[in-house]
C-alpha atoms as a PDB file:
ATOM      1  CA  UNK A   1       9.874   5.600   1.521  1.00  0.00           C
ATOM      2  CA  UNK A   2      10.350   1.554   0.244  1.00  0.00           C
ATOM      3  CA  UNK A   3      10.157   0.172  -2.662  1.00  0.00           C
ATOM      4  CA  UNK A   4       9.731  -3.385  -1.693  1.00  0.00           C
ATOM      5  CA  UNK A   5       5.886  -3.683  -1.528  1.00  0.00           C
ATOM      6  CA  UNK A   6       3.599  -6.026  -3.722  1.00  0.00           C
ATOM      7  CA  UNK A   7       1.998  -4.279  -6.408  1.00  0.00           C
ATOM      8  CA  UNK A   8      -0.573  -6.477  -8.734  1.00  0.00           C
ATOM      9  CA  UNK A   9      -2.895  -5.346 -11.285  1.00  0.00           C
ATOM     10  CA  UNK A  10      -6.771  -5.469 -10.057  1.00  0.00           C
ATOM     11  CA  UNK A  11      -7.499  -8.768 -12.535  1.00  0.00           C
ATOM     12  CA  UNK A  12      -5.534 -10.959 -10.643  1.00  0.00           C
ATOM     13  CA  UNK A  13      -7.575 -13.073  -8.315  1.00  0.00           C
ATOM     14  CA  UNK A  14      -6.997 -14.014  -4.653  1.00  0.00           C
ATOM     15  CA  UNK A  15      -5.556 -16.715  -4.780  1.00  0.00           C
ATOM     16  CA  UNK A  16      -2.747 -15.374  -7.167  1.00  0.00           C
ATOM     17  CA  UNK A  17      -2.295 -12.693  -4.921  1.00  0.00           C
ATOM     18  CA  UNK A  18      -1.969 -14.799  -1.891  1.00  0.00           C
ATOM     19  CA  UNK A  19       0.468 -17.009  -3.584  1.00  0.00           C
ATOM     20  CA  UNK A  20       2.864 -13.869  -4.743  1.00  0.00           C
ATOM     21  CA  UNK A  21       2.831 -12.614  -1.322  1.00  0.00           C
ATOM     22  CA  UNK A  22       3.986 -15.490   0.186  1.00  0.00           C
ATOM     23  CA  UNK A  23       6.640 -16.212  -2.144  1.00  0.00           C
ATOM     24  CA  UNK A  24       7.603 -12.781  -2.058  1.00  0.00           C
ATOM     25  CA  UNK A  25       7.722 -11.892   1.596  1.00  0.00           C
ATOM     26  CA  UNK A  26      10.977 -12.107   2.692  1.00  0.00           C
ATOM     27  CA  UNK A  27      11.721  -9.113   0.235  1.00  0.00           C
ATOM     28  CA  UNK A  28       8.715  -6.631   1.024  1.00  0.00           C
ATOM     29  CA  UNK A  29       8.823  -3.968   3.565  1.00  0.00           C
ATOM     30  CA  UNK A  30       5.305  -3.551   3.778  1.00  0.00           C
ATOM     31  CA  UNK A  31       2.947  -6.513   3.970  1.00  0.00           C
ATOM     32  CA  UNK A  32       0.291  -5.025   5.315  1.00  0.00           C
ATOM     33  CA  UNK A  33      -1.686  -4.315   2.200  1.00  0.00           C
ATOM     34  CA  UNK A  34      -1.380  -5.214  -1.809  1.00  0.00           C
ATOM     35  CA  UNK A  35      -1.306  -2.622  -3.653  1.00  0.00           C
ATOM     36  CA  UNK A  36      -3.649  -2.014  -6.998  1.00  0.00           C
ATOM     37  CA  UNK A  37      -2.638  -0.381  -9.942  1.00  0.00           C
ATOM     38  CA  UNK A  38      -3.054  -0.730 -13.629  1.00  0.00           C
ATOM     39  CA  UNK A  39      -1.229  -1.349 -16.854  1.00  0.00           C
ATOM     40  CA  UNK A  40       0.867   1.955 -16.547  1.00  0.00           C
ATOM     41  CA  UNK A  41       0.864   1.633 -12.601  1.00  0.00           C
ATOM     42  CA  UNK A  42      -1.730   4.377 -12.000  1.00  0.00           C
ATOM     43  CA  UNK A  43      -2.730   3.490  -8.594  1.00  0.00           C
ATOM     44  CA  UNK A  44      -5.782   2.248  -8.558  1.00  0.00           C
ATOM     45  CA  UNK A  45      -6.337   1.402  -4.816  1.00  0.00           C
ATOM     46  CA  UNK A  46      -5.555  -0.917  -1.520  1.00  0.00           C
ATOM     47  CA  UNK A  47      -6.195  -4.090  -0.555  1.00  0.00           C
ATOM     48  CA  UNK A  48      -5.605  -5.317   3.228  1.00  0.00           C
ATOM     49  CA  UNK A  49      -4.246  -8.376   4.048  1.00  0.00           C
ATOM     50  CA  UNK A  50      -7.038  -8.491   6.315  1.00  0.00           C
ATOM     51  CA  UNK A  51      -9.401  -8.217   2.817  1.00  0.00           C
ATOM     52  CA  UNK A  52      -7.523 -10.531   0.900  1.00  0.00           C
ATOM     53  CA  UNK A  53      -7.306 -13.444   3.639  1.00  0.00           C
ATOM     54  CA  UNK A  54     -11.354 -13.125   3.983  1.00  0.00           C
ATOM     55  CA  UNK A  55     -11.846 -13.062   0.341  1.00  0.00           C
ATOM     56  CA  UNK A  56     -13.449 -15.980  -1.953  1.00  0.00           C
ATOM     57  CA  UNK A  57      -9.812 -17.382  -3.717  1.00  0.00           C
ATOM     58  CA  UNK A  58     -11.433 -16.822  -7.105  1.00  0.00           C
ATOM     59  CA  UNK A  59     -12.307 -12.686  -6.403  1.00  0.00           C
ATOM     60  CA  UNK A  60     -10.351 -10.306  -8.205  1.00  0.00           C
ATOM     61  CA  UNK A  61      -8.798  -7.455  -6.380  1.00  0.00           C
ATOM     62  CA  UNK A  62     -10.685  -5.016  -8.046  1.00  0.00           C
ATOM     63  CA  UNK A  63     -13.724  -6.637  -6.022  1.00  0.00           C
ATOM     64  CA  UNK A  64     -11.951  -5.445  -2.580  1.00  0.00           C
ATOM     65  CA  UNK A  65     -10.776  -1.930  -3.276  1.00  0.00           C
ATOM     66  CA  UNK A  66     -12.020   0.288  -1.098  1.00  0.00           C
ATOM     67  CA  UNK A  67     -14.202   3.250  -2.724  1.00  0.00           C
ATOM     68  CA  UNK A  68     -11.976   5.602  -1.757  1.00  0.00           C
ATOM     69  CA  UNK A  69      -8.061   5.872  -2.430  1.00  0.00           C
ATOM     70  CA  UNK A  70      -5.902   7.716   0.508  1.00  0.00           C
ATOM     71  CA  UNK A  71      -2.412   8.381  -0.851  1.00  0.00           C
ATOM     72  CA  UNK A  72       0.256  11.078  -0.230  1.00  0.00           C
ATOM     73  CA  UNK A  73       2.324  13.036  -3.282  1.00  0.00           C
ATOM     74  CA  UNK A  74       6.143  12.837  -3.683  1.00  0.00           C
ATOM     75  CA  UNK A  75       6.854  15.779  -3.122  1.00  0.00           C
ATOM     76  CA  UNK A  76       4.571  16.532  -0.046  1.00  0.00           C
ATOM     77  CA  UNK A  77       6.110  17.716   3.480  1.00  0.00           C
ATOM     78  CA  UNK A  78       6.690  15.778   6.845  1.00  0.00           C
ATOM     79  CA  UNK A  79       3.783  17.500   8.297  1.00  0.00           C
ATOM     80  CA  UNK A  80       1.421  16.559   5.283  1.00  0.00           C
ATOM     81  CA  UNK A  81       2.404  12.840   5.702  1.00  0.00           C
ATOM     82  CA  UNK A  82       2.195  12.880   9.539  1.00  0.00           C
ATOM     83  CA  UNK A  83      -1.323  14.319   9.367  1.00  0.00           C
ATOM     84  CA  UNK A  84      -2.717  11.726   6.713  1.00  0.00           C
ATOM     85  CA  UNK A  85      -1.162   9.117   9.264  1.00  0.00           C
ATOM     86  CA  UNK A  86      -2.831  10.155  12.099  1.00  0.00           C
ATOM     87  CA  UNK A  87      -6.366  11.111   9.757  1.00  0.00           C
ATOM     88  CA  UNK A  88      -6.354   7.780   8.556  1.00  0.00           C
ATOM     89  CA  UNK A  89      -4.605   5.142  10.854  1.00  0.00           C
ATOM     90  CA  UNK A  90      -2.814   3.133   8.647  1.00  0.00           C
ATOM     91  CA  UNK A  91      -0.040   1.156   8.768  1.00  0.00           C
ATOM     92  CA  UNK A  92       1.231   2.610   4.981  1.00  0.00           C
ATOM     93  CA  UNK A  93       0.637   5.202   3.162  1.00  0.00           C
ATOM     94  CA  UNK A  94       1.037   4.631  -0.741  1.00  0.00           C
ATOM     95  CA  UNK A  95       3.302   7.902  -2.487  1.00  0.00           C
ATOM     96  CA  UNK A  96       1.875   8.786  -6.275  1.00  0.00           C
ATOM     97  CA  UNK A  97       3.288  11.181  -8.607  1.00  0.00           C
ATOM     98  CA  UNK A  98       1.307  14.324 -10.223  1.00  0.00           C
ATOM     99  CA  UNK A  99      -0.200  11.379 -12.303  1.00  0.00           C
ATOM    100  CA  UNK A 100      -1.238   8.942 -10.129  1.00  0.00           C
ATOM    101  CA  UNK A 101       2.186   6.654 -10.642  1.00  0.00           C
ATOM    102  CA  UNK A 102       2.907   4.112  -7.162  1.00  0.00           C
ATOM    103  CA  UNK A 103       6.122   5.560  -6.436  1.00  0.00           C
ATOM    104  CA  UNK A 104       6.479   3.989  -3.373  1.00  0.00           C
ATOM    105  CA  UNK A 105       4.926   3.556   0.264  1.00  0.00           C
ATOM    106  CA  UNK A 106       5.511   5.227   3.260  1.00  0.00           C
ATOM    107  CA  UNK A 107       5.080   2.993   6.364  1.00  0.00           C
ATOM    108  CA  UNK A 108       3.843   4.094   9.752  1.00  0.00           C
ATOM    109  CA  UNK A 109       7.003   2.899  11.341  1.00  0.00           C
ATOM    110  CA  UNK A 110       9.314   5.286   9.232  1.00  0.00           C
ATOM    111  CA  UNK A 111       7.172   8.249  10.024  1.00  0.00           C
ATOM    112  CA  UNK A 112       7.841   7.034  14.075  1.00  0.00           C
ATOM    113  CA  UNK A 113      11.083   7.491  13.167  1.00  0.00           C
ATOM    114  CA  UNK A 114      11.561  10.997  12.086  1.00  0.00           C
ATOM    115  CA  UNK A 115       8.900  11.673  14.824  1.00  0.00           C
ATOM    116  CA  UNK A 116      10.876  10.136  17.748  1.00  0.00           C
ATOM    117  CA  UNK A 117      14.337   8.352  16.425  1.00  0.00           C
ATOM    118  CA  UNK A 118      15.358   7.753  20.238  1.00  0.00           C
ATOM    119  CA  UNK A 119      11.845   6.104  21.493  1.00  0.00           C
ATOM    120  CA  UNK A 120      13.519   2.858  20.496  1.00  0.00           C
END
C-alpha cells in the first residue's frame, strides 16, 4: 500500500486538479486516478485520468465520480484484494478504514508482486 497518491476534495475544478497533478507527479505512485474525499477525508469516490483529461476545465470533480465507489478495508486479506482486482480491473484500488478514511491505495502492480515476485 502507497501513500503518495493525489487526493483533492470534490469542489476543486479540473483545471486545479490537472495543475496539482502535474506539479505533483514526480512524487505519486499512482497516477492513474485522483482520488475524492471530503473535509475529514471520507472517501468520497474516483476520478480517472482518463475522466479528468476529457472533462470541461471549469467541472468540479464531484461532476465525474462514478456512482459507485469500489474500495478495499485495511484490514482485509490477500485473497479479498486479489479478487476485487480481478472483479473490477483496475489499475488501484483505494484502502478505507471502518469509517470510510483514504488510508492509502493499493496498485495493481503491488498485488503482481505478491502474486508472482519472480515474473520480472
Amino acid at each position: 500500500m502507497t501513500t503518495a497518491y493525489l487526493q483533492l476534495a470534490g469542489h476543486v475544478p479540473v483545471e486545479t486538479a490537472m495543475v496539482r497533478l502535474r506539479a505533483e507527479s514526480q512524487e505519486l505512485d499512482i497516477i492513474d486516478y485522483v482520488f475524492v474525499v471530503d473535509h475529514e477525508e471520507v472517501l468520497q469516490g474516483v476520478v480517472s485520468i482518463r475522466d479528468l483529461l476529457t472533462a470541461q476545465p471549469h467541472q468540479r470533480l464531484s461532476e465525474l465520480l462514478a456512482p459507485r465507489v469500489v474500495s478495499v478495508k485495511f484490514d482485509e486479506n490477500q485473497k479479498e484484494v486479489v479478487e476485487a482486482f480481478a472483479k473490477y480491473g483496475f489499475r488501484a484500488l483505494p484502502v478505507v478504514d471502518e469509517k470510510n478514511h483514504l488510508r492509502g491505495v493499493i496498485s495493481f502492480r503491488s498485488v503482481l508482486e505478491v502474486l508472482a515476485p519472480d515474473a520480472g
